[in-house]
Every structure is written in C-alpha cells, then in structure tokens.
PDB file of N, CA and C in Angstrom:
ATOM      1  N   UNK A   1      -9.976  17.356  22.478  1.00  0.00           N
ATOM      2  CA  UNK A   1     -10.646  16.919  21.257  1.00  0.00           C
ATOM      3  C   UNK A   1      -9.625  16.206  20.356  1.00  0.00           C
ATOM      4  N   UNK A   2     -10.106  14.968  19.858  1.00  0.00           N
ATOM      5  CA  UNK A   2      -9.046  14.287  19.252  1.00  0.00           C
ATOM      6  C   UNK A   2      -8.811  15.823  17.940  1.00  0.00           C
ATOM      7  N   UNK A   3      -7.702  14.536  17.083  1.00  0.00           N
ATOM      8  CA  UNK A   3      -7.148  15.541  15.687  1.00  0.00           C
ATOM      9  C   UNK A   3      -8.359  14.820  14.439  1.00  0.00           C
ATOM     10  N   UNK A   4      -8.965  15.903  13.802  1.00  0.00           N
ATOM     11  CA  UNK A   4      -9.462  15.039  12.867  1.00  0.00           C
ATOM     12  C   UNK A   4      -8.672  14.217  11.626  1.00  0.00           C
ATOM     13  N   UNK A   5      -9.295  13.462  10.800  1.00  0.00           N
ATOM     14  CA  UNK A   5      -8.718  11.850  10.441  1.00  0.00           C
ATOM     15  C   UNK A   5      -7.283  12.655   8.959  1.00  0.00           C
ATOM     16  N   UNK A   6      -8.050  14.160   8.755  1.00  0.00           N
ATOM     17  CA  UNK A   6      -6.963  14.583   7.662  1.00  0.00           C
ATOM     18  C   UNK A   6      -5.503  15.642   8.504  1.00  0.00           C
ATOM     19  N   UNK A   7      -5.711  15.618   9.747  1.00  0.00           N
ATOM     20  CA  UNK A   7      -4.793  15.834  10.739  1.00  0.00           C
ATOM     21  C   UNK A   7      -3.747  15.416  10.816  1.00  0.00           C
ATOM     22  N   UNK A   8      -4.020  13.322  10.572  1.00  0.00           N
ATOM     23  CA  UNK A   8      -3.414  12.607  11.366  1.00  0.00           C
ATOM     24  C   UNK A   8      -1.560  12.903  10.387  1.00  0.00           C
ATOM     25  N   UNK A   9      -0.824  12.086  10.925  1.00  0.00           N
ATOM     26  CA  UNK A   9       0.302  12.232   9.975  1.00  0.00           C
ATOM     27  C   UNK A   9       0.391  10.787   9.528  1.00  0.00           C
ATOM     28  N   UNK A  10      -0.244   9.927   8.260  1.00  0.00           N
ATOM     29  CA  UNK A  10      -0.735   9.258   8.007  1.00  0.00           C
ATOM     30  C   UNK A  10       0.881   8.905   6.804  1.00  0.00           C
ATOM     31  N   UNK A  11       0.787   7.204   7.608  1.00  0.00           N
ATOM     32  CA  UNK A  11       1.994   6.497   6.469  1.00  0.00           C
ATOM     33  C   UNK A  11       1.594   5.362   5.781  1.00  0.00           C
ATOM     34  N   UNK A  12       1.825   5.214   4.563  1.00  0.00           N
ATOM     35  CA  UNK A  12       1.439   4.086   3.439  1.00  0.00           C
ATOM     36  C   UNK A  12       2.695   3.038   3.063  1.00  0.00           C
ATOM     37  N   UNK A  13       2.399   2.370   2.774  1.00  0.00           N
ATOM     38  CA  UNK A  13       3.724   1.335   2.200  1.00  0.00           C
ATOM     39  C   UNK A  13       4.045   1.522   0.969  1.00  0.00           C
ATOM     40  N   UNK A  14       5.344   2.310   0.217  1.00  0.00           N
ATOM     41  CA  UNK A  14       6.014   2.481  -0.326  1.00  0.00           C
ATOM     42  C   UNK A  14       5.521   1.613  -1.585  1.00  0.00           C
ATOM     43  N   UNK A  15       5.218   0.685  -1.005  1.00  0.00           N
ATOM     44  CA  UNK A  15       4.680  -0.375  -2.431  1.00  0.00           C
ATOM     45  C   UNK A  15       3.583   0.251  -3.196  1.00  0.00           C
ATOM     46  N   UNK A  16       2.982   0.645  -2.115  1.00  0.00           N
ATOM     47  CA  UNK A  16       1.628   1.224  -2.277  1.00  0.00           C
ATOM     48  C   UNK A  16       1.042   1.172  -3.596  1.00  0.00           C
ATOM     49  N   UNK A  17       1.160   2.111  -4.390  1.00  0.00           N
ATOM     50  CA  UNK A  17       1.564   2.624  -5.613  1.00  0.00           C
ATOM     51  C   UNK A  17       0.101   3.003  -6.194  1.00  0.00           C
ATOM     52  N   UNK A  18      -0.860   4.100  -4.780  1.00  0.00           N
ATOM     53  CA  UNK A  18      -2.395   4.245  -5.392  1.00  0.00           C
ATOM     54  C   UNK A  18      -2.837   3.434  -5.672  1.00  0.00           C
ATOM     55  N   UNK A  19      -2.705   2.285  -5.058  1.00  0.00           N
ATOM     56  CA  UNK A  19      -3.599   1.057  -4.983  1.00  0.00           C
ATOM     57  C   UNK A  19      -4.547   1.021  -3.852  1.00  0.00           C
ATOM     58  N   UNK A  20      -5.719   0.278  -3.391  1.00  0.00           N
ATOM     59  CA  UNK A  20      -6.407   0.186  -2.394  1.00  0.00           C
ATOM     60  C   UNK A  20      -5.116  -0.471  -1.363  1.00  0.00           C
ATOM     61  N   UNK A  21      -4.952   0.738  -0.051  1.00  0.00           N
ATOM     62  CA  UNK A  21      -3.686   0.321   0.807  1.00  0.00           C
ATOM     63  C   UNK A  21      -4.111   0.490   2.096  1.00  0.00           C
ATOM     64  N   UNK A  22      -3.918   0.028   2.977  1.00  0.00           N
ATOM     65  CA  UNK A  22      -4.035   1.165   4.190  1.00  0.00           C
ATOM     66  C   UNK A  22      -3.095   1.992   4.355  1.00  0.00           C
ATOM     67  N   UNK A  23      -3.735   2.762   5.317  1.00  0.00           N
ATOM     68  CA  UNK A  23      -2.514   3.991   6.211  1.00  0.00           C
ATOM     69  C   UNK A  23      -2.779   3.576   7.665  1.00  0.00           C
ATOM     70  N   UNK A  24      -1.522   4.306   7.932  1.00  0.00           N
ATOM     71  CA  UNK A  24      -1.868   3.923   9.795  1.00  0.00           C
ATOM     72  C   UNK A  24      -1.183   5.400  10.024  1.00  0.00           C
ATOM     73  N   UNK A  25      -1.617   5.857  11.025  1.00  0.00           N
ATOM     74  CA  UNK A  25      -0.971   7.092  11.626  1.00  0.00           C
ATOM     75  C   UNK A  25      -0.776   6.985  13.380  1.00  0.00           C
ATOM     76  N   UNK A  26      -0.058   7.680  13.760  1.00  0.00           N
ATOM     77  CA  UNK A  26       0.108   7.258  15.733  1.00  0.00           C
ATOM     78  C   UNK A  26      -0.853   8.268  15.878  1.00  0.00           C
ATOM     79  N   UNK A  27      -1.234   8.145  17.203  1.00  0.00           N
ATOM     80  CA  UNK A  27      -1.918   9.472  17.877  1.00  0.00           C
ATOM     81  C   UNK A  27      -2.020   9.278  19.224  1.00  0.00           C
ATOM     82  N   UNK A  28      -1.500   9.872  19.922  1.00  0.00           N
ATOM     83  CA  UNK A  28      -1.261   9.369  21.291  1.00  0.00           C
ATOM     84  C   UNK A  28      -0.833   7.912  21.467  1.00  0.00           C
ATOM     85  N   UNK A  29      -1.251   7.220  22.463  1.00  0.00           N
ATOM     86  CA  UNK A  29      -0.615   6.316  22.765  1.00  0.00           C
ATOM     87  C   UNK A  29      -1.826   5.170  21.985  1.00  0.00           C
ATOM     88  N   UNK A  30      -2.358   5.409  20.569  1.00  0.00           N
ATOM     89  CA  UNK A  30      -2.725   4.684  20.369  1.00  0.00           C
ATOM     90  C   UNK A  30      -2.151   4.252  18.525  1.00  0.00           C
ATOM     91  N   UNK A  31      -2.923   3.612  17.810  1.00  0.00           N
ATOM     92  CA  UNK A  31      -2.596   3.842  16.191  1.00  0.00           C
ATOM     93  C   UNK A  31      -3.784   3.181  15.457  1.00  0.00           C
ATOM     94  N   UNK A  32      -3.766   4.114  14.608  1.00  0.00           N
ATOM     95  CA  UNK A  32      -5.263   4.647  13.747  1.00  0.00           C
ATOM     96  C   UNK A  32      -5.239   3.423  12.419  1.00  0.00           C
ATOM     97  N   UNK A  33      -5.971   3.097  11.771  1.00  0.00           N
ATOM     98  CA  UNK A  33      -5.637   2.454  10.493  1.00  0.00           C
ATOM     99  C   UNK A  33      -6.855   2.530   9.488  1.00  0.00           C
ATOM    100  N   UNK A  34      -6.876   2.931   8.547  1.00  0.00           N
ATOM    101  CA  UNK A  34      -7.680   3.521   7.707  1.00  0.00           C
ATOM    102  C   UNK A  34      -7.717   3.300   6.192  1.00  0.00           C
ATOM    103  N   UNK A  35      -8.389   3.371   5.262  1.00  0.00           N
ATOM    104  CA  UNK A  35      -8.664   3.170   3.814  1.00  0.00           C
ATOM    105  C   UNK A  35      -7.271   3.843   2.790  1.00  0.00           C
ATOM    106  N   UNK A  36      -6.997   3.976   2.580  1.00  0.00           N
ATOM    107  CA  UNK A  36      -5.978   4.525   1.593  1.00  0.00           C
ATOM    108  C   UNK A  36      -7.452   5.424   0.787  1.00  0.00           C
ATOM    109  N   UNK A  37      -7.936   4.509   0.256  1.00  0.00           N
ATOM    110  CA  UNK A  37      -9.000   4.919  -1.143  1.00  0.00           C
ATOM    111  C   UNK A  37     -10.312   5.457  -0.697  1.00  0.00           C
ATOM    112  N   UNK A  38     -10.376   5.548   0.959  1.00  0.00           N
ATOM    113  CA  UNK A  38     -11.546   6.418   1.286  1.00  0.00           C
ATOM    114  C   UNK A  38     -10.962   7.123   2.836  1.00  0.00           C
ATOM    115  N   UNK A  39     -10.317   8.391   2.617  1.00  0.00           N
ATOM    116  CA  UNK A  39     -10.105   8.888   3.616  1.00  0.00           C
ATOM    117  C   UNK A  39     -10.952   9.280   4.611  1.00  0.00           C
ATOM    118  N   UNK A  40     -12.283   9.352   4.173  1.00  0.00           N
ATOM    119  CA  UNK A  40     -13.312   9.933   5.378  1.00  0.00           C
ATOM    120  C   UNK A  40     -13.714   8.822   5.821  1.00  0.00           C
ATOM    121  N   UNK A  41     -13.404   7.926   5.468  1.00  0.00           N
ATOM    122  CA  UNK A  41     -14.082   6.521   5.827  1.00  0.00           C
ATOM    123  C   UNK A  41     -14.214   5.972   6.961  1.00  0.00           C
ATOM    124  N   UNK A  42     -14.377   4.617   7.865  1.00  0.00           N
ATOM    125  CA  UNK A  42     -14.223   4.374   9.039  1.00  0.00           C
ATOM    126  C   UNK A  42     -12.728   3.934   9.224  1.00  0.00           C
ATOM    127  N   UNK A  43     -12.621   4.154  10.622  1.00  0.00           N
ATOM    128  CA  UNK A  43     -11.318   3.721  10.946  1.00  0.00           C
ATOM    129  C   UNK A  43     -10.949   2.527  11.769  1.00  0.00           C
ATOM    130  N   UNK A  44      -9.962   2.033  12.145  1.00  0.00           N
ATOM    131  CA  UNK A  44      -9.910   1.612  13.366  1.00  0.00           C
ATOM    132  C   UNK A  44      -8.665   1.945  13.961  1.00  0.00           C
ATOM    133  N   UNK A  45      -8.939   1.588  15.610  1.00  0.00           N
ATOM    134  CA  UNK A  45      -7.714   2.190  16.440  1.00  0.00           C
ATOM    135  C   UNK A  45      -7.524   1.111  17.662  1.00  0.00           C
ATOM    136  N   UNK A  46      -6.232   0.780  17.526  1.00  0.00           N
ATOM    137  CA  UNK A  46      -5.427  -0.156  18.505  1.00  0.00           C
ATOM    138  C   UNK A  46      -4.329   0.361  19.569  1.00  0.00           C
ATOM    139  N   UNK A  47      -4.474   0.002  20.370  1.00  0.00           N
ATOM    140  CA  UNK A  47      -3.616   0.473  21.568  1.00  0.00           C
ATOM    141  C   UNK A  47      -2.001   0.122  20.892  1.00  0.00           C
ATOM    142  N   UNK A  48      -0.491   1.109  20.801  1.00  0.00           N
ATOM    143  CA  UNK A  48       0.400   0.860  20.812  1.00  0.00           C
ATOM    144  C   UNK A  48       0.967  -0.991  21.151  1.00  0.00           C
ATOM    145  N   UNK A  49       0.518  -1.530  21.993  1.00  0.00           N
ATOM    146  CA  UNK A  49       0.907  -2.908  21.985  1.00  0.00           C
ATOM    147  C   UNK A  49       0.224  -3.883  21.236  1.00  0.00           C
ATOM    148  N   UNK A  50      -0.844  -3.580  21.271  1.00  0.00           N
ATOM    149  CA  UNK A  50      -1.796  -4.195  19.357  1.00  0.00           C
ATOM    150  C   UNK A  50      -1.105  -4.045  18.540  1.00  0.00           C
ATOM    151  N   UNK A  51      -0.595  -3.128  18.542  1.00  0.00           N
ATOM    152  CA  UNK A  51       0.216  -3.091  16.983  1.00  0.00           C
ATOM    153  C   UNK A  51       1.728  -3.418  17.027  1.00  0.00           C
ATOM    154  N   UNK A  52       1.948  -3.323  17.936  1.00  0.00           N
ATOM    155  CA  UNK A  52       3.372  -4.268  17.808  1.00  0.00           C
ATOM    156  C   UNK A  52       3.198  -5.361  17.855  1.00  0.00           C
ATOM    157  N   UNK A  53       1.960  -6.125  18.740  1.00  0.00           N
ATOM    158  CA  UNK A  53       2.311  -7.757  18.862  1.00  0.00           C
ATOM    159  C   UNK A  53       1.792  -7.900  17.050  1.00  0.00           C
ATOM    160  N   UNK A  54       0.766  -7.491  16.671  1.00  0.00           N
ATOM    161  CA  UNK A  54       0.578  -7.578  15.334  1.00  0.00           C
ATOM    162  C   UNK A  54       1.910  -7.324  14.195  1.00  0.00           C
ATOM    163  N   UNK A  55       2.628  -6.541  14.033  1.00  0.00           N
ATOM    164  CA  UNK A  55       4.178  -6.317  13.396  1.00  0.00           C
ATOM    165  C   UNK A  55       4.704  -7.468  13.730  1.00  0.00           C
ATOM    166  N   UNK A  56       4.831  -7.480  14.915  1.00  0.00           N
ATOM    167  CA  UNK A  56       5.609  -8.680  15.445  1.00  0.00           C
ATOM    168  C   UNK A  56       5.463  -9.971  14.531  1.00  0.00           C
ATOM    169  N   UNK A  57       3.969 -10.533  14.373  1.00  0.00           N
ATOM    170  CA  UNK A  57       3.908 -11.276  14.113  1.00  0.00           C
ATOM    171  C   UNK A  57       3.549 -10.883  12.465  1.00  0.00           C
ATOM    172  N   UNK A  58       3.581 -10.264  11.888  1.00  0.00           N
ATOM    173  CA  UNK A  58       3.674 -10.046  10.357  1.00  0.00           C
ATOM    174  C   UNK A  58       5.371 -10.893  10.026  1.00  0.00           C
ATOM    175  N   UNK A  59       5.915  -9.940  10.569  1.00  0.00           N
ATOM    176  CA  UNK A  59       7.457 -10.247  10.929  1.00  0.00           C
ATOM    177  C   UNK A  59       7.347 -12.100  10.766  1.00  0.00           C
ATOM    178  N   UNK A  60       7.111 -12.269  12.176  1.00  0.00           N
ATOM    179  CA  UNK A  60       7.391 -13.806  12.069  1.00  0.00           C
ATOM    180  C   UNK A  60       6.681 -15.136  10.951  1.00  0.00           C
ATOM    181  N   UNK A  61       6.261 -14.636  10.263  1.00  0.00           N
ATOM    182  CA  UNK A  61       5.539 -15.060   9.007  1.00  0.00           C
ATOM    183  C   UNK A  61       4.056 -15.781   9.540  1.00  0.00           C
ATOM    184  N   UNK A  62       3.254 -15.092  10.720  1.00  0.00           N
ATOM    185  CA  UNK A  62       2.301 -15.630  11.469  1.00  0.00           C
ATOM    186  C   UNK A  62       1.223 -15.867  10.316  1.00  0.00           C
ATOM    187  N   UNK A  63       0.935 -14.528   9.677  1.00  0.00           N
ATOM    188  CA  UNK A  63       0.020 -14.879   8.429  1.00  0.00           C
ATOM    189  C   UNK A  63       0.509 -14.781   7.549  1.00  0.00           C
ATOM    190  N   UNK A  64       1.028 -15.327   6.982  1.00  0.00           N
ATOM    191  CA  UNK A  64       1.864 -16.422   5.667  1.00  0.00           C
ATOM    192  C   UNK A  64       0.700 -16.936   4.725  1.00  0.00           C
ATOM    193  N   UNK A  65      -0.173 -17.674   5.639  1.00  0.00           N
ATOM    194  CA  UNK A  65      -0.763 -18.644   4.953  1.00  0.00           C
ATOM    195  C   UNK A  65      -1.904 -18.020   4.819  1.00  0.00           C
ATOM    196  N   UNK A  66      -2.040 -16.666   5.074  1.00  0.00           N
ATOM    197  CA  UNK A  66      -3.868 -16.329   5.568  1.00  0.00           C
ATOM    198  C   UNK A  66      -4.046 -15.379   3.629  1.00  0.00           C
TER     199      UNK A  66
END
C-alpha cells in the first residue's frame, strides 16, 4: 500500500516563503509533486528520469522564456 500524501517526506523551495509553491517528495523509484496550499489535493507522479530530464533542463535555462 502506497504511504499516504501526509507520509510523504515532502521538500519546498526555501524561497518558498508560504506562498502558493509546490512540494515534491521521492517515493520509491518515483517523485510526487503537489500543492504547497492544498495538501489533500491532487497530485502528480513522474518516474525518477522525468524528473531529472526536467531539473536538467530547468538548469539549462530550457524554460526561461515560458
């Protein structure tokens, strides 16, 4: 049975500052991403290499312009 969503070990960006943010938490070999401002809310979940090619390209200034 998965962990439920107040389980997860859920990280925010420092910037954050109780603003509408996300969180992302790992969970197995996948990673969760969720509301900051509505924890019961819906989620979504990407396989470990989703989310790196995505970092990746945060990193490389892919959406810059978006």
């Amino acid at each position: 049975m998965p962990p439920m969503l107040g389980e997860l070990n859920w990280h925010v960006a420092a910037m954050c500052n109780g603003g509408a943010c996300i969180r992302v938490a790992p969970q197995g070999d996948q990673v969760v991403i969720g509301d900051s401002k509505n924890p019961d809310g819906p989620i979504l979940t990407y396989s470990r290499t989703e989310w790196h090619a995505f970092v990746d390209g945060v990193r490389q200034g892919d959406f810059d312009n978006v």
